[in-house]
N, C-alpha and C. Protein backbone atom coordinates (compact mmCIF):
# COMPACT_ATOMS: atom_id res chain seq x y z
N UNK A 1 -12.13 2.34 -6.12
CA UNK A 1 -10.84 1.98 -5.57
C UNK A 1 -10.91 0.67 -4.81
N UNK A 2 -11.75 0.52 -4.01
CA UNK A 2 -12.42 -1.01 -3.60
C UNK A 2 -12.10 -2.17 -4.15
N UNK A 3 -12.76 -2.36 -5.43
CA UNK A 3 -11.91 -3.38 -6.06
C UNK A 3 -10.65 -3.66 -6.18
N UNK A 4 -9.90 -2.90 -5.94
CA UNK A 4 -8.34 -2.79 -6.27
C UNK A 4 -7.56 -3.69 -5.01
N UNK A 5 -8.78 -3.58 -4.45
CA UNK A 5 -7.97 -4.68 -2.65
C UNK A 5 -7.97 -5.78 -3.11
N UNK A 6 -7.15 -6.44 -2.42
CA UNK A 6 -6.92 -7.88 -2.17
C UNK A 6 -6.57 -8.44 -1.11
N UNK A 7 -6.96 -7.48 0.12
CA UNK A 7 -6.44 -8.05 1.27
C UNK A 7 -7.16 -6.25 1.80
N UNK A 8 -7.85 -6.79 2.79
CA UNK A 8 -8.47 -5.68 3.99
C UNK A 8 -6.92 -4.98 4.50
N UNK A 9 -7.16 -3.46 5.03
CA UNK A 9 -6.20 -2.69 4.86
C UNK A 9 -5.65 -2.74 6.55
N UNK A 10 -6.21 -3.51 7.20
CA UNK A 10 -6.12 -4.25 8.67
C UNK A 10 -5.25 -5.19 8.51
N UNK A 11 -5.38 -6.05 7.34
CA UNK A 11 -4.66 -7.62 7.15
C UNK A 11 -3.04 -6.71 6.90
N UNK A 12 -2.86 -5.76 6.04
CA UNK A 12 -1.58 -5.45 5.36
C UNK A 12 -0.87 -4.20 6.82
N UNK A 13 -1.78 -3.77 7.24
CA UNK A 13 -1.21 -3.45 8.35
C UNK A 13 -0.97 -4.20 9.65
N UNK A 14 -1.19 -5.71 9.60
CA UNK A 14 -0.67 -6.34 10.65
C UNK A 14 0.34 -7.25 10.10
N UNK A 15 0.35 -7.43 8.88
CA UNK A 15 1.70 -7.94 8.21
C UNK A 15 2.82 -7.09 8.36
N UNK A 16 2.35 -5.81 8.57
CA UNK A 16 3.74 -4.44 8.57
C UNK A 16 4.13 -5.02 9.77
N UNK A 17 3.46 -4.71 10.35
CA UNK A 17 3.92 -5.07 11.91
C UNK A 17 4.89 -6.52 12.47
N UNK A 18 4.19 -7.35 11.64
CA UNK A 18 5.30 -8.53 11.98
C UNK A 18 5.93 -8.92 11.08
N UNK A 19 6.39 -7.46 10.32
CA UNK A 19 7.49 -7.87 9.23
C UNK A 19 7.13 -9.05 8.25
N UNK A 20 6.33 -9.55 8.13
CA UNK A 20 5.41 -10.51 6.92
C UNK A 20 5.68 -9.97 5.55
N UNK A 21 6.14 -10.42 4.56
CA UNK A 21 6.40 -9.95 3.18
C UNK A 21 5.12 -9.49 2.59
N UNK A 22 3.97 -10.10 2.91
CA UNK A 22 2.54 -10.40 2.92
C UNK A 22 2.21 -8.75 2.65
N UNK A 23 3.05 -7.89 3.31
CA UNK A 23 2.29 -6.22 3.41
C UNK A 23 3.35 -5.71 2.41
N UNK A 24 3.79 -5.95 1.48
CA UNK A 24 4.78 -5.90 0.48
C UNK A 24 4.45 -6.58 -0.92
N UNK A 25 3.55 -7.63 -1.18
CA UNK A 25 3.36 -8.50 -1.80
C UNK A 25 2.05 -8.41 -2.34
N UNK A 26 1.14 -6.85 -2.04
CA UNK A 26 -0.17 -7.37 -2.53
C UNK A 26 -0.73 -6.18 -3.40
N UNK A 27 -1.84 -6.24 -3.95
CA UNK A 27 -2.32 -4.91 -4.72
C UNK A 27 -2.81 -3.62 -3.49
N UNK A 28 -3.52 -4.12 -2.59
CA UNK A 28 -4.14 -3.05 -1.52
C UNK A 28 -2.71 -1.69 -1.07
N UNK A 29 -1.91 -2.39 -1.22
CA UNK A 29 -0.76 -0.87 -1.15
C UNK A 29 -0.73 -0.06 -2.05
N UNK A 30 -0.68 -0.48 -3.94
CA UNK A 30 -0.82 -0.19 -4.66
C UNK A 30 -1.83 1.29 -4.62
N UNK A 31 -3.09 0.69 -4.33
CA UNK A 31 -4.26 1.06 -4.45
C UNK A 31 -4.57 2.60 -3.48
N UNK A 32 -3.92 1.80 -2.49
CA UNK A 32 -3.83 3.23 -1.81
C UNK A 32 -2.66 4.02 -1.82
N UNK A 33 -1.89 3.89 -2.27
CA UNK A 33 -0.86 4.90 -2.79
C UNK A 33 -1.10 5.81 -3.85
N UNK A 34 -1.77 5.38 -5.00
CA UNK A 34 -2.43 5.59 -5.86
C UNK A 34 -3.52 7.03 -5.26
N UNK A 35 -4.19 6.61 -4.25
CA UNK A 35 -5.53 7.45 -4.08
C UNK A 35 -4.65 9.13 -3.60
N UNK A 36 -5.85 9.62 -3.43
CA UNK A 36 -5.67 10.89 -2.75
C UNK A 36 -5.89 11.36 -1.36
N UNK A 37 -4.70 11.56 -0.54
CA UNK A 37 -5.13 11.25 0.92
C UNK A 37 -6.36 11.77 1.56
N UNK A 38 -6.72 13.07 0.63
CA UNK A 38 -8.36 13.03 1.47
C UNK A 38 -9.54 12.06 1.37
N UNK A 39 -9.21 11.04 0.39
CA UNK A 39 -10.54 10.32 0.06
C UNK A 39 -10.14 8.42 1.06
N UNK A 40 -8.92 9.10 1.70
CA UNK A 40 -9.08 8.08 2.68
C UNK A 40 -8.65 7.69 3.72
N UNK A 41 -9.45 7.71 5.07
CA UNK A 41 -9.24 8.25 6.33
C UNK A 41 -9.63 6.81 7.19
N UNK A 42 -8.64 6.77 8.21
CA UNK A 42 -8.70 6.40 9.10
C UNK A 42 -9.01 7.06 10.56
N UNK A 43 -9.92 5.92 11.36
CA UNK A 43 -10.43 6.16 12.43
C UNK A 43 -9.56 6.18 13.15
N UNK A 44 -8.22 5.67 13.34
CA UNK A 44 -7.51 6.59 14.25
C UNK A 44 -6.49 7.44 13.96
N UNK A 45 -6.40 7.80 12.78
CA UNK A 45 -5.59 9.26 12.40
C UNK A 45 -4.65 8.26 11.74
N UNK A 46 -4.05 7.25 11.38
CA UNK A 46 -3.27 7.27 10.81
C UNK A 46 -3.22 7.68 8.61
N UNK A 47 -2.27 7.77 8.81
CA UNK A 47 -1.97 8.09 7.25
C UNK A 47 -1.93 7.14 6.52
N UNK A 48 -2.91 6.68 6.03
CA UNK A 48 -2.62 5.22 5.26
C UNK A 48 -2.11 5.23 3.70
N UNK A 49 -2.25 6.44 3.09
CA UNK A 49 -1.33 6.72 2.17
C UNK A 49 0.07 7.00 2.23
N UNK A 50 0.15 7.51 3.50
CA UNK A 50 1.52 7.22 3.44
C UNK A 50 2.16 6.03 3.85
N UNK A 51 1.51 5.68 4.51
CA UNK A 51 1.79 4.33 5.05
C UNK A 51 2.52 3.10 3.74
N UNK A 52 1.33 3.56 2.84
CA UNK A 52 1.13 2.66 1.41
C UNK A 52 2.22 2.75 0.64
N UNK A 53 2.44 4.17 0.91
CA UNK A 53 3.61 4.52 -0.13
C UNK A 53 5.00 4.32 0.35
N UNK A 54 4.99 4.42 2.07
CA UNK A 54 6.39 3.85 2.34
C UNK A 54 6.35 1.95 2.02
N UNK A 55 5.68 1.15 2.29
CA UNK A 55 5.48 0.53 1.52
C UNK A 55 5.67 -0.09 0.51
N UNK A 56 5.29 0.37 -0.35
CA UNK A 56 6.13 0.58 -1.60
C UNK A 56 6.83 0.52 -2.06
N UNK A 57 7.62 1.70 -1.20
CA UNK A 57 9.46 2.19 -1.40
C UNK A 57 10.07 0.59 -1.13
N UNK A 58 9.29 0.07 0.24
CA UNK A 58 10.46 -1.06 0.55
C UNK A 58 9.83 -1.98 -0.05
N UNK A 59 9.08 -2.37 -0.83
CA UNK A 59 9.02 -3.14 -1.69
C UNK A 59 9.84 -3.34 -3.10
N UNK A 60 10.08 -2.23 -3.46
CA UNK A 60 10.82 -1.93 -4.79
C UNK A 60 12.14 -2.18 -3.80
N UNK A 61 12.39 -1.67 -2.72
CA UNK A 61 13.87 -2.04 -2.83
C UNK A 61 14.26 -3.77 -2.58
N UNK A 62 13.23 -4.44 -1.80
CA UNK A 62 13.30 -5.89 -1.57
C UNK A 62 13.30 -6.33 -3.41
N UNK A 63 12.76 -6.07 -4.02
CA UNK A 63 12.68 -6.40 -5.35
C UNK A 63 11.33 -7.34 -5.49
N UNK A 64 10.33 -6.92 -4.61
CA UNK A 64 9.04 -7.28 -4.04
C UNK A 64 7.81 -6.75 -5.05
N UNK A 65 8.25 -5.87 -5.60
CA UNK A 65 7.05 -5.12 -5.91
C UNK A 65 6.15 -5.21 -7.34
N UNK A 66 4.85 -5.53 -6.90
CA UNK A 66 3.88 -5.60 -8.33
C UNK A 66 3.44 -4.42 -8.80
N UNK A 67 3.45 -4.97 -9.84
CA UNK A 67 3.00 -3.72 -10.89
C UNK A 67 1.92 -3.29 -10.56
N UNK A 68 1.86 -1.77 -10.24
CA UNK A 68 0.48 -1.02 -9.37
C UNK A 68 -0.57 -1.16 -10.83
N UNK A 69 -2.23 -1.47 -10.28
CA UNK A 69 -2.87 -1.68 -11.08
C UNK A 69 -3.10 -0.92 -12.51
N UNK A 70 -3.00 -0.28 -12.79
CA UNK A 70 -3.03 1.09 -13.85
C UNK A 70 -1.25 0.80 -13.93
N UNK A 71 -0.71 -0.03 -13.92
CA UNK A 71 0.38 0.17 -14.73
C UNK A 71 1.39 0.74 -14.59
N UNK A 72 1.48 1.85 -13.32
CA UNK A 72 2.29 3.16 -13.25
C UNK A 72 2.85 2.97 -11.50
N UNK A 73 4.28 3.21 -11.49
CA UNK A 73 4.45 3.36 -10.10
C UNK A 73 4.22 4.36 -9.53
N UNK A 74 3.24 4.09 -7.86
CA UNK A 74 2.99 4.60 -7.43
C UNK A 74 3.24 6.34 -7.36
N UNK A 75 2.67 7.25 -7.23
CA UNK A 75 3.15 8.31 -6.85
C UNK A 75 4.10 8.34 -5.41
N UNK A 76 5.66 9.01 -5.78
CA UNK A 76 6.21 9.24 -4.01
C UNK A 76 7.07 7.80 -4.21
N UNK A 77 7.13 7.24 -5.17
CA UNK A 77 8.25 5.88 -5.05
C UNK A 77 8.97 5.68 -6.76
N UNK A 78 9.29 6.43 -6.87
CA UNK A 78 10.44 6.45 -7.84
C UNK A 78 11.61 7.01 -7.83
């Protein structure tokens, strides 16, 4: 799943934060939307799949959104 980044999952969560298109615009949301939330955890509890997948949502609605790697939209955003 590693490869699938393109941006550290720190970088796309400080783009959320200051509203930056940047956390809307890259494969690393993809990637973790994609996964399965047990295989990926954060040190301070947050949900980064969900995170990924809301994400997502507002990407598709900005009309932002790349084609998740495998081709398929995300699970939780259609």
């Amino acid at each position: 799943m590693l490869t699938r980044f393109d941006l550290p999952v720190w970088e796309v969560l400080a783009a959320a934060r200051d509203d930056d298109e940047t956390a809307l615009t890259n494969q690393t949301i993809w990637a973790l939307a994609d996964a399965q939330p047990a295989s990926v955890r954060c040190l301070n509890g947050l949900n980064l799949v969900a995170v990924a997948r809301a994400l997502g949502e507002e990407a598709q609605l900005r009309g932002l959104a790349l084609p998740s790697p495998k081709g398929t939209t995300p699970k939780g955003t259609r």
